[in-house]
Structure formats: C-alpha cells, structure tokens
Protein backbone atom coordinates (compact mmCIF):
# COMPACT_ATOMS: atom_id res chain seq x y z
CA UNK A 1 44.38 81.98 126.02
CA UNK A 2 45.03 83.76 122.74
CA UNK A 3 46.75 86.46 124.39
CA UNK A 4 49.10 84.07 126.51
CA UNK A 5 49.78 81.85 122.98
CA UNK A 6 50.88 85.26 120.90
CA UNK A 7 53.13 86.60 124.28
CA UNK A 8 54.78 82.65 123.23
CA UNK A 9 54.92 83.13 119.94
CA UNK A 10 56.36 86.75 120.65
CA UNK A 11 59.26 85.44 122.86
CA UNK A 12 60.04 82.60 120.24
CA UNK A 13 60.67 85.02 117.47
CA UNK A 14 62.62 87.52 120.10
CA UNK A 15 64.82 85.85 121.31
CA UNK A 16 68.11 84.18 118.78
CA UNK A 17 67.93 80.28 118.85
CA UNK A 18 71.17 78.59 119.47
CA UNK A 19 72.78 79.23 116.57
CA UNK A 20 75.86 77.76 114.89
CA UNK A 21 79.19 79.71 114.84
CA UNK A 22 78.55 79.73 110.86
CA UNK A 23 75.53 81.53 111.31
CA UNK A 24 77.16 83.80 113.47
CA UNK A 25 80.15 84.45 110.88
CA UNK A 26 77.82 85.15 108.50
CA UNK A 27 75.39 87.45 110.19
CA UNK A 28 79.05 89.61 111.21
CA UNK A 29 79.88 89.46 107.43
CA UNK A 30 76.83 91.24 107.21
CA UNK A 31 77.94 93.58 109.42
CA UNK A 32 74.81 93.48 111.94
CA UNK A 33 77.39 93.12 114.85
CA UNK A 34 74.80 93.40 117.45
CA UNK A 35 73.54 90.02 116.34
CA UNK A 36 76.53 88.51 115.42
CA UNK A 37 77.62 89.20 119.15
CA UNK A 38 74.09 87.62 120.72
CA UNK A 39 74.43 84.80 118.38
CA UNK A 40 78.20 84.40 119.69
CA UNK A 41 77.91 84.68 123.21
CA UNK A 42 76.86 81.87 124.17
CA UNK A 43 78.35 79.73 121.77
CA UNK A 44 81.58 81.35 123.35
CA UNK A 45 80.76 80.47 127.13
CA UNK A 46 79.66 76.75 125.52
CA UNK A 47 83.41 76.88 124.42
CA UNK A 48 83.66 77.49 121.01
CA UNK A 49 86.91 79.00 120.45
CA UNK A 50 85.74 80.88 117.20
CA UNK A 51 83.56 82.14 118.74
CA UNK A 52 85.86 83.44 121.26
CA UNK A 53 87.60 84.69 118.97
CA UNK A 54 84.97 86.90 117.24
CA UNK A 55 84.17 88.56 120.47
CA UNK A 56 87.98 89.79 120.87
CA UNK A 57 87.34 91.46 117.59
CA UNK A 58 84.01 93.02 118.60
CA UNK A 59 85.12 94.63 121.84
CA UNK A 60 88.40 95.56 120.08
CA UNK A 61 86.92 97.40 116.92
CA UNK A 62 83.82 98.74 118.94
CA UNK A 63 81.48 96.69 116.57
CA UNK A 64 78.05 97.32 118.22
CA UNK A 65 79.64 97.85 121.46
CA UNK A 66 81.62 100.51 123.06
CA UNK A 67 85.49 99.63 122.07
CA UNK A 68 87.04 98.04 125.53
CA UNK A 69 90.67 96.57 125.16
CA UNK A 70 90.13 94.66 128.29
CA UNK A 71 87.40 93.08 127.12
CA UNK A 72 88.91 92.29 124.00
CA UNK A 73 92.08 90.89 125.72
CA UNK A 74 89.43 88.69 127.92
CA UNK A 75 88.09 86.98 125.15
CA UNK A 76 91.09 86.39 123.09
CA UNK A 77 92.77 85.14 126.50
CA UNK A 78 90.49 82.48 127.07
CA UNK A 79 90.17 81.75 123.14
CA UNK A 80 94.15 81.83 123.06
CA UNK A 81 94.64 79.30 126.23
CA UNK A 82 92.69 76.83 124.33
CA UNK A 83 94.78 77.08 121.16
CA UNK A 84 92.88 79.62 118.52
CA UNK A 85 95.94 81.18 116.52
CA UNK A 86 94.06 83.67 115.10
CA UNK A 87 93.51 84.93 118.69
CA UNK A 88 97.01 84.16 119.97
CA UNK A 89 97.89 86.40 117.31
CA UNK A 90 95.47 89.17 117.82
CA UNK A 91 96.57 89.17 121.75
CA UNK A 92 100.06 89.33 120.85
CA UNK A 93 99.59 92.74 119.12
CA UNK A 94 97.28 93.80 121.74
CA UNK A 95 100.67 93.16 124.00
CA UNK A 96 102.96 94.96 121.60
CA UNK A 97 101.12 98.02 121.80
CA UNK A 98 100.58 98.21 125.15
CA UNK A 99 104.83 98.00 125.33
CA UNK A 100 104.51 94.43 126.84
CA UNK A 101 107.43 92.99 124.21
CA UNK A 102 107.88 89.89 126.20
CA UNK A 103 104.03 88.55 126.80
CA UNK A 104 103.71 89.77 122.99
CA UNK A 105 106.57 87.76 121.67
CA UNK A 106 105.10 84.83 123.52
CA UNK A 107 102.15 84.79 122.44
CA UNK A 108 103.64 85.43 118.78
CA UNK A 109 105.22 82.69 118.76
CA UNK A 110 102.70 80.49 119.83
CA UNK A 111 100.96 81.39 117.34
CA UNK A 112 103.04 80.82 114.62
CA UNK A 113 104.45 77.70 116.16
CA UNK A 114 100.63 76.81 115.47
CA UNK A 115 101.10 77.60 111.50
CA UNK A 116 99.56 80.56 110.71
CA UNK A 117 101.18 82.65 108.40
CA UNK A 118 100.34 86.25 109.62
CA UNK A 119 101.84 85.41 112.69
CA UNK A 120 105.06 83.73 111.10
CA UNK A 121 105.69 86.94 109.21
CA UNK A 122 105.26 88.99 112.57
CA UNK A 123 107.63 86.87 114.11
CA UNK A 124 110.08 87.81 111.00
CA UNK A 125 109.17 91.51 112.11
CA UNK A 126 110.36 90.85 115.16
CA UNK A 127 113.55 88.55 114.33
CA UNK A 128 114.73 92.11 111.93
CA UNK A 129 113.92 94.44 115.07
CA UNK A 130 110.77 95.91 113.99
CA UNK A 131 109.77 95.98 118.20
CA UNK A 132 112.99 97.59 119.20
CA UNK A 133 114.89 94.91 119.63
CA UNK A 134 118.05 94.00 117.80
CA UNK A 135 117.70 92.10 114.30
CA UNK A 136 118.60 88.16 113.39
CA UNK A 137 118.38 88.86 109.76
CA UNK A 138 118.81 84.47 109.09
CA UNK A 139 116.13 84.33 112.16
CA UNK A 140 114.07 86.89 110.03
CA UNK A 141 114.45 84.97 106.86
CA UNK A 142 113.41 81.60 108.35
CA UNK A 143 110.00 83.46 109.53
CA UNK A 144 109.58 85.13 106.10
CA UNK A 145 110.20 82.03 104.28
CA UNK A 146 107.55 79.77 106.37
CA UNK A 147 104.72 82.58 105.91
CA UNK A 148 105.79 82.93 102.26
CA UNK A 149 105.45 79.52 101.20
CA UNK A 150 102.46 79.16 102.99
CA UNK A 151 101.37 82.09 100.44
CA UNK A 152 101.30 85.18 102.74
CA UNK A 153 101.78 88.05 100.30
CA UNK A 154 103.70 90.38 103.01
CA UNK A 155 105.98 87.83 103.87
CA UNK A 156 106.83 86.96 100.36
CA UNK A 157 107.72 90.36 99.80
CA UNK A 158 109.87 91.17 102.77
CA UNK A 159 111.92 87.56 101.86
CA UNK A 160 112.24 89.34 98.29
CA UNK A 161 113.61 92.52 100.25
CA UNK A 162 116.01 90.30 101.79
CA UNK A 163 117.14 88.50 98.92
CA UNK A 164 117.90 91.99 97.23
CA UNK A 165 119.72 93.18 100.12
CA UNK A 166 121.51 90.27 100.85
CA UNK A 167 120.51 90.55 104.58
CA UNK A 168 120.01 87.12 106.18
CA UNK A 169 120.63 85.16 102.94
CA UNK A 170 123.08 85.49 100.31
CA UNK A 171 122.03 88.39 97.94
CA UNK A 172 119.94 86.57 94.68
CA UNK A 173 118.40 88.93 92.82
CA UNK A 174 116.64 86.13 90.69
CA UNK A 175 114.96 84.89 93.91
CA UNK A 176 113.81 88.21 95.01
CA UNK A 177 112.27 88.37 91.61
CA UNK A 178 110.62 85.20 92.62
CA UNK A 179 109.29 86.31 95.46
CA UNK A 180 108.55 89.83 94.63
CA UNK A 181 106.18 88.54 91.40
CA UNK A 182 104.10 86.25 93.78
CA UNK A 183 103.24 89.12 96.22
CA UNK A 184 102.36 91.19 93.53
CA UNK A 185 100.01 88.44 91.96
CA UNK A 186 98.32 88.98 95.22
CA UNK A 187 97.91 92.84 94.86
CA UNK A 188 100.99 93.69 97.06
CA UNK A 189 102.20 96.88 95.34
CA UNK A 190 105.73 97.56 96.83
CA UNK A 191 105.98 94.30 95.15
CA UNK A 192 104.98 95.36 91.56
CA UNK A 193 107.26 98.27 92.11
CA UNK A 194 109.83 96.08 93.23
CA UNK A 195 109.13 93.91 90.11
CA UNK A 196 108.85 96.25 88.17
CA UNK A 197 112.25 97.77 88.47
CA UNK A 198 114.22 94.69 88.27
CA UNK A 199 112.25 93.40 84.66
CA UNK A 200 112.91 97.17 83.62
CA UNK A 201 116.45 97.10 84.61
CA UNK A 202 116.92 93.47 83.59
CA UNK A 203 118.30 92.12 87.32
CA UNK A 204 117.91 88.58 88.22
CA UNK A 205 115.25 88.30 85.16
CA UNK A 206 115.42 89.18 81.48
CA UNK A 207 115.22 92.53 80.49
CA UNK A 208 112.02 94.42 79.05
CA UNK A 209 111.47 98.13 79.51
CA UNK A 210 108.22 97.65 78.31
CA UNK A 211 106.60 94.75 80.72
CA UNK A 212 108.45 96.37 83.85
CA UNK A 213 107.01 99.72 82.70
CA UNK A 214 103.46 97.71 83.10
CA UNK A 215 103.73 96.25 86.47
CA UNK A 216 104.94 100.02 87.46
CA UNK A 217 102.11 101.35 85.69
CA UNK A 218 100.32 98.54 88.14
CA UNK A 219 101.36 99.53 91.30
CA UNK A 220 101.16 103.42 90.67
CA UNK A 221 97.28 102.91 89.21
CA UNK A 222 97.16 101.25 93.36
CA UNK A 223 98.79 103.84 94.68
CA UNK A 224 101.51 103.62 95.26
CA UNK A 225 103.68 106.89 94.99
CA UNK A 226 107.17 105.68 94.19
CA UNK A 227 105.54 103.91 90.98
CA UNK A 228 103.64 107.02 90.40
CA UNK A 229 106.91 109.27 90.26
CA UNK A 230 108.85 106.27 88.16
CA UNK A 231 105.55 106.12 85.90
CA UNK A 232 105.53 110.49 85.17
CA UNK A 233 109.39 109.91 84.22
CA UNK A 234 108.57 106.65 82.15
CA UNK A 235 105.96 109.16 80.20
CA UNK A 236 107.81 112.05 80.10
CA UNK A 237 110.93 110.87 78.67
CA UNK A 238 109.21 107.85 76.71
CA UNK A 239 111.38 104.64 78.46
CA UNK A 240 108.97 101.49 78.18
CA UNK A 241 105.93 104.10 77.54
CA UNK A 242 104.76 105.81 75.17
CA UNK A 243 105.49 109.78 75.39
CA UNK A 244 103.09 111.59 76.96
CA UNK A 245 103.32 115.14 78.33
CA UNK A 246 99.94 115.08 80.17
CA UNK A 247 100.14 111.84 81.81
CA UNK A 248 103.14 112.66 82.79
CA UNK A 249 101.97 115.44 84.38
CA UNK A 250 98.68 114.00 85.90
CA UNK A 251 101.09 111.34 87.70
CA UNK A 252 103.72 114.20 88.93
CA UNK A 253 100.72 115.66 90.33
CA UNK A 254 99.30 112.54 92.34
CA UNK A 255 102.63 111.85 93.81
CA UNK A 256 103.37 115.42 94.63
CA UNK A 257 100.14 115.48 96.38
CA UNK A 258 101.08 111.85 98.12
CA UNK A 259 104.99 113.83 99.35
CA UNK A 260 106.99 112.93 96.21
CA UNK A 261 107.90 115.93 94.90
CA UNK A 262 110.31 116.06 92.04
CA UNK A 263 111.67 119.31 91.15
CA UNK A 264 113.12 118.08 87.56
CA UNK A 265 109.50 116.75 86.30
CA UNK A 266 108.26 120.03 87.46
CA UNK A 267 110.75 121.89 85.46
CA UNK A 268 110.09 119.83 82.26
CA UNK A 269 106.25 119.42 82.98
CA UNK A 270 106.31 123.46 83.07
CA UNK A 271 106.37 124.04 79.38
CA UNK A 272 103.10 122.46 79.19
CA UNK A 273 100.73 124.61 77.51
CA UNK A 274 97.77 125.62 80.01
CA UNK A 275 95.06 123.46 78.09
CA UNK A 276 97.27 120.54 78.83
CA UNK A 277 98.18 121.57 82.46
CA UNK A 278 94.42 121.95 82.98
CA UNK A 279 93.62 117.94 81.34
CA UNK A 280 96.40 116.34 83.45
CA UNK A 281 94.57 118.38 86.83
CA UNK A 282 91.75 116.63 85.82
CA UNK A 283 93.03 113.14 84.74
CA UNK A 284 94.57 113.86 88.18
CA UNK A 285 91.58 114.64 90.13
CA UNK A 286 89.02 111.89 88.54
CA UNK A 287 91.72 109.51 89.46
CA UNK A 288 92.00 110.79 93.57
CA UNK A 289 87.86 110.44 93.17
CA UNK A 290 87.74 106.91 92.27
CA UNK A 291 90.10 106.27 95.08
C-alpha cells in the first residue's frame, strides 16, 4: 500500500493542475515555455482566448517547440474568430508575409476596429502604402492619430512625420513637435532626433541649440546613427556642445561603423594627434560593448 500511495503522490506532483491563464502568463514571463504551453493548453481548448493567443506566439517563435506557422495561424484563427485583437493582429501579419494583402488587411482591420493601437498604426502603414498598395495620406493620418492618442509611441511619431511633411494634414510644424516629444518620452529615438532638430533649429517650438543638442545627444547615446553624425558635428564645431575633438571623433567612428560616413568630419577629425585618435577608438569601442 505504501508503494501504490507514493505512485499517487508521484502523479499529483507530475502532472500541472488546472491552472489559471495568470499563472500561465507568468510562468512564460519566466521564460519556461514548455510549461507555460502545458499550463495553456487546456485552458485554450476550455476556450480561453488568451490563452489562445499565447499558443500562436509559441508555435510562431519556436518557444519550446519546433517553430510551425501553421500551427501558429491555428491558434490565432480560432483565438481571432472569437474576438482576441492581439491575435487578429498577429494573424494579420502572419497574412502579410505570406503575400495574402487582402485576408491581412481584414484581419487588420478587425483588429483595430477592436481598439488596439498596434493594429491602428498598421492600418496607417497600410493607408500610406507600406504593403504595396497606393497611399491615402488623410486615411493614414486618421490611423496614426487613433493609435497616437491612445499613446502608441510609433504612431505618434509617424503623425509627427506627417505633420512635418504636410502629407495627409496641413503641414504644422508645432504639432509635429507635439507629437514627436511624446514618442520620444517613450524611448522612440527617430523621435528625439526629430525633436531634436526642430528645438535646435527653433521650428514650430522656441529655439535652444543647447536643449535640442541634448535630446540629439539622447537619441545618438540609443543608437541611433543620424543623431550620432549630428552629435560628432555638434562637438566638433562646438553648436549647442561643448568643443570636443575626441568625442567628436568617437561618434564619427560609431556612425561610420553603423554606414554614415562623412568625409568632412574625417578630414577635420584627421589632425587629431594619435593619443587622441587612440581615446576616441576606445570611448568608441566601450560604447559598441555596452550595447
């Protein structure tokens, strides 16, 4: 009898319980997927629709589980007919790439129809032709401008673009500032370049060399190589920064390295002496090793 009470007490502990989808979540934020995907397997055939959901992603990113796009599609289908956005938007893209425009825009839009923002900004990528179709620039605004208010950092940023274009809506540089300084609260950094230009250049906001010199100094510490070029000119010639030869150099060097050469900073940067040349390599490197 002992040995038939431990083979219980073996199968108890073996096998998950019937957990919630919250367990689930959290177990996958954990990133033990196998679980995650026991624990949401049968929540997903009782009909939770999160749980769904979190299966699509599984077979999609090969979390635990060979990657299978079919299966993916299977479980975002079923999670999408019953109204999950997330999913609806997740098949959508799984349509676009497979060169099905039509079932992708469908689903798209259902999606966004639903409210969520990632999808409302897609469907703005897809109003200004991103899927090779041809652009509705005021179709593409009304998209960006749901998702943006709703606080979706890409979408506020490409509503910026179109305010500083004038494509869609009439050209206002003070409300592509407006937008452009909200994305890049949120760590968009085409957005603190973006920014960053117009305070330096004093369009559509007051001018101040040295706070747009900052939010370029922002976006080229994340990376991004147009801010990294403007920043080595800002230093080199001393325009909202302070004069600096050898971070100057050290920032012509990361966005040379990125494919933003510039042949006059190399020129100037040249009459660095080689002790200098050899810091700004190194500010250079320590930077690329953080990253």
């Amino acid at each position: 009898m002992k040995y038939v009470a431990s083979f219980f007490i073996f199968l108890a502990t073996a096998i998950p319980a019937f957990a919630s989808f919250d367990e689930a979540a959290a177990v996958y934020a954990q990133k033990d997927f196998e679980t995650a995907r026991q624990l949401a397997e049968p929540l997903a055939k009782a009909g939770d629709i999160r749980a769904m959901g979190m299966l699509g992603a599984i077979y999609q990113k090969g979390e635990g589980v060979a990657a299978s796009l079919d299966r993916a599609a299977e479980w975002y289908g079923k999670a999408a007919e019953a109204g999950h956005a997330p999913s609806q938007l997740a098949l959508a893209m799984i349509y676009f790439d497979g060169d099905d425009n039509d079932s992708g825009a469908e689903w798209l839009r259902r999606a966004a129809d639903s409210g969520n923002a990632e999808a409302e900004f897609n469907m703005g990528l897809l109003s200004a032709g991103a899927f090779g179709n041809s652009p509705d620039w005021p179709e593409a605004a009304r998209w960006y401008r749901r998702s943006a208010e709703r606080g979706f950092a890409d979408g506020q940023y490409n509503l910026g673009v179109l305010y500083l274009q004038g494509n869609g809506v009439e050209k206002n540089e003070f409300e592509a500032a407006k937008w452009f300084v909200k994305a890049a609260a949120q760590g968009n950094t085409d957005a603190a370049l973006e920014y960053g230009i117009l305070v330096f250049q004093g369009q559509g906001v007051q001018k101040d060399e040295k706070v747009g010199a900052q939010w370029l100094l922002l976006a080229a510490r994340r990376g991004n190589i147009i801010a990294q070029n403007r920043v080595a000119r800002l230093h080199a010639y001393g325009k909202g920064l302070a004069v600096d030869p050898i971070e100057a150099m050290k920032w012509n060097i990361l966005a040379s390295q990125a494919g933003r050469p510039d042949a006059d900073l190399d020129s100037l940067l040249a009459k660095l002496t080689d002790a200098q040349k050899i810091e700004a390599q190194s500010r250079a490197d320590a930077f690329n090793a953080v990253e």
